[in-house]
Protein backbone atom coordinates (compact mmCIF):
# COMPACT_ATOMS: atom_id res chain seq x y z
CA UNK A 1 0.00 0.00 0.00
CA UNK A 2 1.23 3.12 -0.93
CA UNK A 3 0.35 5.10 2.44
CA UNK A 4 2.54 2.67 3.84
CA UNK A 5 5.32 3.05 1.93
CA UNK A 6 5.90 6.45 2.89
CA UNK A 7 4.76 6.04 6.45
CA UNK A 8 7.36 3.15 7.41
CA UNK A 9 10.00 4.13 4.61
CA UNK A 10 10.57 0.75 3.18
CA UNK A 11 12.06 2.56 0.62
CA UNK A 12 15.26 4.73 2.20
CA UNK A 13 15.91 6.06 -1.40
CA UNK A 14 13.35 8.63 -1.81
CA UNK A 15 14.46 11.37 -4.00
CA UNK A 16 14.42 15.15 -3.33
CA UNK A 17 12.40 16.91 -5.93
CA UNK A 18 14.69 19.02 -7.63
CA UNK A 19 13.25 22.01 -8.36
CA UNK A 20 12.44 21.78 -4.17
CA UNK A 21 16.07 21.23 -3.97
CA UNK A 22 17.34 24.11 -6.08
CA UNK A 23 15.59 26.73 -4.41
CA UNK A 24 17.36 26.10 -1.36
CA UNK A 25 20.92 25.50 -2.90
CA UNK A 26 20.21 28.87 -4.92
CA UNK A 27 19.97 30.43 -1.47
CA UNK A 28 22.63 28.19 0.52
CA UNK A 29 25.18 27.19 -1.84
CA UNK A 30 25.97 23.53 -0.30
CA UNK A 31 29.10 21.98 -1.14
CA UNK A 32 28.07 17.92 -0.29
CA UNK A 33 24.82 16.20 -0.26
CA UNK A 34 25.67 13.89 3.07
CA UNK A 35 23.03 10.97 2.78
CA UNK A 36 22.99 10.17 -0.75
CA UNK A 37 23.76 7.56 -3.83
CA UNK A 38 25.02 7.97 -7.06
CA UNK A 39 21.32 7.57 -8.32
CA UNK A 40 19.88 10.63 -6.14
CA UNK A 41 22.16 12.75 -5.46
CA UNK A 42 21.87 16.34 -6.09
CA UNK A 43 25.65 17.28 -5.63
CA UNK A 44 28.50 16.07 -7.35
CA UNK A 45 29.98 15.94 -4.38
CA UNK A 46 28.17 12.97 -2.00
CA UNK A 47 28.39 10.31 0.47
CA UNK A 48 26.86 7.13 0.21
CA UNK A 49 26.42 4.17 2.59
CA UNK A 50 29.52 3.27 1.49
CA UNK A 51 31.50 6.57 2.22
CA UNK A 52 29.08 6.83 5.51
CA UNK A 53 28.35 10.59 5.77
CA UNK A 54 28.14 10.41 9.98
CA UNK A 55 31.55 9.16 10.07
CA UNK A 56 32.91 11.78 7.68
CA UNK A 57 34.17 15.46 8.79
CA UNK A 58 31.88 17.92 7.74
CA UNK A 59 34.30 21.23 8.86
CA UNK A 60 33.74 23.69 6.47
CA UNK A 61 31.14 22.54 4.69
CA UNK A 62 27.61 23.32 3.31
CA UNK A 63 25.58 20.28 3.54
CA UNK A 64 22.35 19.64 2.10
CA UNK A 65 20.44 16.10 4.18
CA UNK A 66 18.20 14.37 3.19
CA UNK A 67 18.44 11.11 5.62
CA UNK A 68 16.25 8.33 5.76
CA UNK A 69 13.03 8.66 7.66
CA UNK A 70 13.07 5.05 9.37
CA UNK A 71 14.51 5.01 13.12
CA UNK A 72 16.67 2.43 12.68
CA UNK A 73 19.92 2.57 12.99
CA UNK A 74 22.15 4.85 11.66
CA UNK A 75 18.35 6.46 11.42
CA UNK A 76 17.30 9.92 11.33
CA UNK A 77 18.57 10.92 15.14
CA UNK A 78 21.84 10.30 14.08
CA UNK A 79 21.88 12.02 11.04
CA UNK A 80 20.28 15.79 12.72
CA UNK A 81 22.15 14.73 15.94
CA UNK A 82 25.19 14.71 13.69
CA UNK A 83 24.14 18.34 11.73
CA UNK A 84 24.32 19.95 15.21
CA UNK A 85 26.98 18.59 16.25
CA UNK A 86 28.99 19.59 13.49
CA UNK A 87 27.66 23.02 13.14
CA UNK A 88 28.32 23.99 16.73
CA UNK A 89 31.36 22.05 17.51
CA UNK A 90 33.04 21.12 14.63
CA UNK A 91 32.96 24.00 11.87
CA UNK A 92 30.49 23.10 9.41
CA UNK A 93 29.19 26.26 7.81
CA UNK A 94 25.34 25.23 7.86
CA UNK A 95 23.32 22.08 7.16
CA UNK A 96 20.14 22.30 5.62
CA UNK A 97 17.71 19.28 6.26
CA UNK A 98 14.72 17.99 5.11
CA UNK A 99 12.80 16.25 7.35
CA UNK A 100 9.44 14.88 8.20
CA UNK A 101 7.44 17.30 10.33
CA UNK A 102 7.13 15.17 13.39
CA UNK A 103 7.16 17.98 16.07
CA UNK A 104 5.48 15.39 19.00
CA UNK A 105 8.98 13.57 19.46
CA UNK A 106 11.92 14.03 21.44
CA UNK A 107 14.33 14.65 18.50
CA UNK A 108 12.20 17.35 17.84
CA UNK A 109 12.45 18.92 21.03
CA UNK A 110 15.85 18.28 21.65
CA UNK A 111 17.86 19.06 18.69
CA UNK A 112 15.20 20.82 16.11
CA UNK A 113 14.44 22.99 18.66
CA UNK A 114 17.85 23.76 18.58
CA UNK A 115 18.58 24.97 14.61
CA UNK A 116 18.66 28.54 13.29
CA UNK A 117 15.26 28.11 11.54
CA UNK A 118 12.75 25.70 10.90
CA UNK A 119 10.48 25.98 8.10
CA UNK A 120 6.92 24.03 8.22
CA UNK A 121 6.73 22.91 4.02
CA UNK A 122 2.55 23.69 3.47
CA UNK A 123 1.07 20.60 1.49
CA UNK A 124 2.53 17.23 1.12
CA UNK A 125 5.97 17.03 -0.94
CA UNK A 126 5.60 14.26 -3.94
CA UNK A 127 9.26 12.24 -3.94
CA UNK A 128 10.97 11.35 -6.77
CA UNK A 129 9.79 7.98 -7.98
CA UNK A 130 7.31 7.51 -5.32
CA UNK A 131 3.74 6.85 -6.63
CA UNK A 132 1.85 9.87 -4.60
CA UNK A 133 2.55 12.70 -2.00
CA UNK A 134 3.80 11.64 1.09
CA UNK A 135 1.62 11.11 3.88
CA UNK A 136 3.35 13.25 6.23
CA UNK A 137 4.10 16.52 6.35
CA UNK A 138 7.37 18.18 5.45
CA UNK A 139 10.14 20.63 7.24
CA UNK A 140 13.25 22.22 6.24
CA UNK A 141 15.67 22.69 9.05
CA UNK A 142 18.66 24.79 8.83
CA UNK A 143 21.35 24.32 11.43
CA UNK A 144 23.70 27.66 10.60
CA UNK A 145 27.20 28.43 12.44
CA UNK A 146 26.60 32.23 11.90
CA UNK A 147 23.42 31.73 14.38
CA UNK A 148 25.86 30.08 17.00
CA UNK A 149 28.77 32.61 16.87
CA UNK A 150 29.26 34.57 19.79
CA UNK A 151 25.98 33.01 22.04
CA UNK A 152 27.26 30.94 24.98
CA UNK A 153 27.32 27.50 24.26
CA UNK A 154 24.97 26.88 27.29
CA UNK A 155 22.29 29.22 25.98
CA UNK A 156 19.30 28.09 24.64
CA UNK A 157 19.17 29.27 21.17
CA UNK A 158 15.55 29.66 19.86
CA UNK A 159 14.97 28.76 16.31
CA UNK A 160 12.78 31.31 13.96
CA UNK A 161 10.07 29.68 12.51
CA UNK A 162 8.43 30.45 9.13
CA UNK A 163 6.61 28.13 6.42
CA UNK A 164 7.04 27.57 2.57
CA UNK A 165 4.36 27.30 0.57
CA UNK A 166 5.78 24.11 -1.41
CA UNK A 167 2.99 24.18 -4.27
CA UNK A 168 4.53 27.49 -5.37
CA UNK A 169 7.93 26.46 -5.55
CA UNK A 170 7.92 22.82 -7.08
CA UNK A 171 4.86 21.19 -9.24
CA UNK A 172 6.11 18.15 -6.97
CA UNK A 173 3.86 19.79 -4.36
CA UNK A 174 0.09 18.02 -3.52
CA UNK A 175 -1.64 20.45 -0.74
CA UNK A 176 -4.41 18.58 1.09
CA UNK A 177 -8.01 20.06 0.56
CA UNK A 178 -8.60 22.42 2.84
CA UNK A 179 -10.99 21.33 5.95
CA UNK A 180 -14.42 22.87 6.82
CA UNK A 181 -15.31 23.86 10.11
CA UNK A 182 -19.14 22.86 11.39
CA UNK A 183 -21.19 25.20 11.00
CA UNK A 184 -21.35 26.95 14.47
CA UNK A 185 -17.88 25.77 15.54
């Protein structure tokens, strides 16, 4: 079923849309694509299971992540546990993810909360090969060093928040129908 697809990632090779893609490497200029394989990558420069992006240095670097959705292991944690870390500590210039917008867990709350912005994508983003829009909704979370400079390392940095209307930037882009209210309510 397709729903389920999407929901429990069987597939950890869903494609970024491109034209979703390029409007944030227009603005960000990334140098790697960290969670990637020669058949989806959207950099010429990527790592692939192989080359295993969390055990690579990122210093210096603009990364654009995409990692897979499933929690297993290395799952998604790792991978925005890693952009943070690498950002704050370790002299990555920014790291741009896309992510599903699951803002109930404790990733969310503990590292999301955490990055320079956080952008809530408005409809449902349609993957690259995958037979309809995802049944979850989207984020774009940018973890940026020039956010960091100069704050104390023990402050709590609050993120700025802000949405992207996705059906305006890519045709990849399904928005759900919009929901009446009772009459009354």
């Amino acid at each position: 079923m397709v729903a389920n697809a999407l929901l429990t990632s069987k597939n950890q090779e869903w494609e970024t849309p491109p034209e979703f893609f390029q409007r944030f490497h227009r603005a960000y200029d990334f140098t790697v694509d960290a969670c990637a394989s020669a058949e989806n990558k959207k950099l010429d420069k990527f790592w692939s299971v192989e080359q295993d992006g969390l055990a690579q240095s990122w210093k210096g670097e603009r990364v654009w992540l995409n990692p897979p959705y499933e929690n297993r292991k290395p799952g998604q944690q790792a991978w925005v546990r890693k952009a943070l870390h690498e950002v704050r500590e370790n002299g990555c210039e920014l790291v741009v993810c896309l992510l599903p917008a699951r803002t109930d867990t404790r990733l969310f709350h503990d590292v999301i909360m955490k990055a320079s912005y956080i952008y809530f994508v408005k409809g449902r983003l349609k993957f690259v090969g995958a037979p309809a829009s995802a049944v979850f909704p989207s984020m774009v979370v940018v973890f940026d060093q020039l956010h960091y400079r100069g704050l104390d390392p023990w402050w709590s940095v609050r993120p700025t928040f802000g949405t992207i209307n996705a059906k305006e930037l890519v045709k990849h882009v399904e928005e759900e129908p919009e929901i009446e209210s009772p009459e009354g309510g």
